[in-house]
Protein backbone atom coordinates (compact mmCIF):
# COMPACT_ATOMS: atom_id res chain seq x y z
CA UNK A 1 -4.88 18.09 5.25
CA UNK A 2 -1.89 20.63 5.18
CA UNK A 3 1.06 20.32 2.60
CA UNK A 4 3.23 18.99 5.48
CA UNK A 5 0.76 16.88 6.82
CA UNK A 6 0.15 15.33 3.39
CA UNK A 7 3.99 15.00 2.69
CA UNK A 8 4.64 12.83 6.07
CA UNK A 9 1.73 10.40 5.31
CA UNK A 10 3.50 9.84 1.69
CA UNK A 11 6.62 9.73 3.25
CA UNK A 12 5.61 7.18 5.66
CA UNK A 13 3.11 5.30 3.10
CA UNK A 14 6.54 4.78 0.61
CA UNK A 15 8.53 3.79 3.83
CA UNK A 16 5.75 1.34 4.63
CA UNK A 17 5.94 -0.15 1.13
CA UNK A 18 9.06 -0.77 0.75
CA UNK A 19 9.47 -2.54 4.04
CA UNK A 20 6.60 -4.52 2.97
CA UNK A 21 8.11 -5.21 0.05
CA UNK A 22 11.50 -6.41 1.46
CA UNK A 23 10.17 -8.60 3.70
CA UNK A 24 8.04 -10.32 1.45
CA UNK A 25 11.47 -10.68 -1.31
CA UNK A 26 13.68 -11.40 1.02
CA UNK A 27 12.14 -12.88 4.37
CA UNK A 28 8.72 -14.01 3.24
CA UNK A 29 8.09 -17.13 5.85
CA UNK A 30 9.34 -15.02 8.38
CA UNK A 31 6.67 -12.47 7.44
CA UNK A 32 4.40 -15.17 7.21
CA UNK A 33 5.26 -16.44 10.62
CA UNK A 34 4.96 -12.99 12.53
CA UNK A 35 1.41 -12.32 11.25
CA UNK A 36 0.45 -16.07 11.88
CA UNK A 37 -0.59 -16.02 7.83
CA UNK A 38 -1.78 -19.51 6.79
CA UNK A 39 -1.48 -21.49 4.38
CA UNK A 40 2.24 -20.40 3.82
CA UNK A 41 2.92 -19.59 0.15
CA UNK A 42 5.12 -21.90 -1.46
CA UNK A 43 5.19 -20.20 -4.69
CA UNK A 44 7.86 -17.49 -4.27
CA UNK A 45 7.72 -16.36 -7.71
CA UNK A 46 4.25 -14.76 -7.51
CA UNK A 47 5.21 -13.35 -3.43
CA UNK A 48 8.30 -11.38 -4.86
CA UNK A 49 6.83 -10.04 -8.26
CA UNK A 50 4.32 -9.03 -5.82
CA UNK A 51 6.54 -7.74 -3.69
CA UNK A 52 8.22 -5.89 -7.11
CA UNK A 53 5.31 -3.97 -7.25
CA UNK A 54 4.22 -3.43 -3.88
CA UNK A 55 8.24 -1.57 -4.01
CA UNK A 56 7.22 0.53 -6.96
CA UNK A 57 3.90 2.12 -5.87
CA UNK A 58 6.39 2.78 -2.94
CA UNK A 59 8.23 4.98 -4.86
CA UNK A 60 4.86 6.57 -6.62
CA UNK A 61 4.32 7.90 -2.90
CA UNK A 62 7.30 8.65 -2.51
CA UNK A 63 6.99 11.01 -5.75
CA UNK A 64 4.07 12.20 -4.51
CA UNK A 65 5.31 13.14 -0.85
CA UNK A 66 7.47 15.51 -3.16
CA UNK A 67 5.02 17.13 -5.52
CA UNK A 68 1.64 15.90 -4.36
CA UNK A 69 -0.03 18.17 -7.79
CA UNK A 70 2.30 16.27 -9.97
CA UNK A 71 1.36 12.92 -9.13
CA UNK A 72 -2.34 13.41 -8.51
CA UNK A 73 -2.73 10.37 -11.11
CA UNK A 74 -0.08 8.00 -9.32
CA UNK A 75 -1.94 8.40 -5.84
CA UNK A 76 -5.29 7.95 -7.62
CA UNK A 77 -3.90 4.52 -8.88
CA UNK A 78 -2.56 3.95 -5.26
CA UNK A 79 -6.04 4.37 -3.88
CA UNK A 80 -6.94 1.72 -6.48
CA UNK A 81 -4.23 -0.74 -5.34
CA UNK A 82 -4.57 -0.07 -1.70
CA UNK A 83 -8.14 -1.11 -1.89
CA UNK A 84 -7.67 -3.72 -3.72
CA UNK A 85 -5.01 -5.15 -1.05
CA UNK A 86 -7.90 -5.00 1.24
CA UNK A 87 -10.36 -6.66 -0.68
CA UNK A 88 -8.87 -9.11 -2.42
CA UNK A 89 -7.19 -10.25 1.07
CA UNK A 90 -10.98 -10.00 2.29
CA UNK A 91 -12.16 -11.81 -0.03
CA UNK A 92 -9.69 -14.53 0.76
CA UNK A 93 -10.25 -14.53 4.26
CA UNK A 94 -13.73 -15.16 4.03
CA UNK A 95 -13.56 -18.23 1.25
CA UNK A 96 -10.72 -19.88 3.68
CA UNK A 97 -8.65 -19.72 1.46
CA UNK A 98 -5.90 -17.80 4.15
CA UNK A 99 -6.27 -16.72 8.15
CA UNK A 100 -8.30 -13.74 9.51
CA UNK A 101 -4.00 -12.76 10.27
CA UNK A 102 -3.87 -11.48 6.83
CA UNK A 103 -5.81 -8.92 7.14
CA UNK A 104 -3.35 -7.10 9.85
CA UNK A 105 -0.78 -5.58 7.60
CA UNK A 106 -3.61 -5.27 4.74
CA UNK A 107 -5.66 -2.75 7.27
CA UNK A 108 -2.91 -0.75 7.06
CA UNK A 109 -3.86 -0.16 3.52
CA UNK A 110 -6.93 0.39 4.10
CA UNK A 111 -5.88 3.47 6.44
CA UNK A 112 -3.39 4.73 3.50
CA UNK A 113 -6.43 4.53 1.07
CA UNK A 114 -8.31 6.46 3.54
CA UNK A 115 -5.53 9.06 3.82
CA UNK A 116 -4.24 9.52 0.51
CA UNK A 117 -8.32 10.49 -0.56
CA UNK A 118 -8.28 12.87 2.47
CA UNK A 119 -5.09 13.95 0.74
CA UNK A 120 -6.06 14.18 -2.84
CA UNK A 121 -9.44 16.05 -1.56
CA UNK A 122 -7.16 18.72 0.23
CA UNK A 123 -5.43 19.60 -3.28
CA UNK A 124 -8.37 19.84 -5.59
CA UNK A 125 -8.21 20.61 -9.12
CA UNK A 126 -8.54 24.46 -9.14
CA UNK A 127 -5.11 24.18 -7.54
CA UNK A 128 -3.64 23.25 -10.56
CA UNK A 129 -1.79 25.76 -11.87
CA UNK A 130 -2.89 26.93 -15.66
């Protein structure tokens, strides 16, 4: 992946966060509604701390998008949490415990995870300066 290439995918991945992460503070039913996610959460507490966080690995990419070498560890964690975003929603789709819906925006992780290793594997450690 080329330095620009790797900057516009962190670009859009922080982009992508945080308008996950206002919808789900601000507009959650509504984000709810458009995906068709059910059972609707009616504990917004736990959807905007999520949300919180979902904002702050935004600006980890966005960080990284800037100096990709300097925040090798923040995109590792990203990985980690974008993953886990797929999995755990997995997980939940397949106990019943929410619709197959969820999974929509939480492929989209899936694809960052994908891209962010692609990314990480394009700046390997020997790059690092001394």
């Amino acid at each position: 992946m080329t330095p620009q290439t790797s900057r516009t995918v962190f670009t859009v991945a922080a982009l992508f966060n945080w308008v996950v992460a206002a919808a789900l503070f601000f507009t959650p039913h509504l984000f709810q509604q458009l995906f068709q996610i059910s059972p609707p959460v009616d504990q917004l507490l736990w959807v905007q701390l999520f949300a919180g966080l979902v904002f702050v690995f935004g600006i980890g990419y966005f960080w990284a998008s800037r100096d990709l070498q300097a925040n090798r560890n923040i995109v590792k964690l990203g990985v980690i949490g974008k993953w886990a975003v797929v999995v755990i929603g997995l997980w939940n789709v397949v106990v019943g415990q929410v619709s197959w819906q969820f999974m929509i925006p939480a492929s989209a992780d899936g694809i960052f995870a994908i891209l962010f290793t692609i990314a990480l594997s394009g700046h390997s450690q020997t790059q690092r300066p001394a």
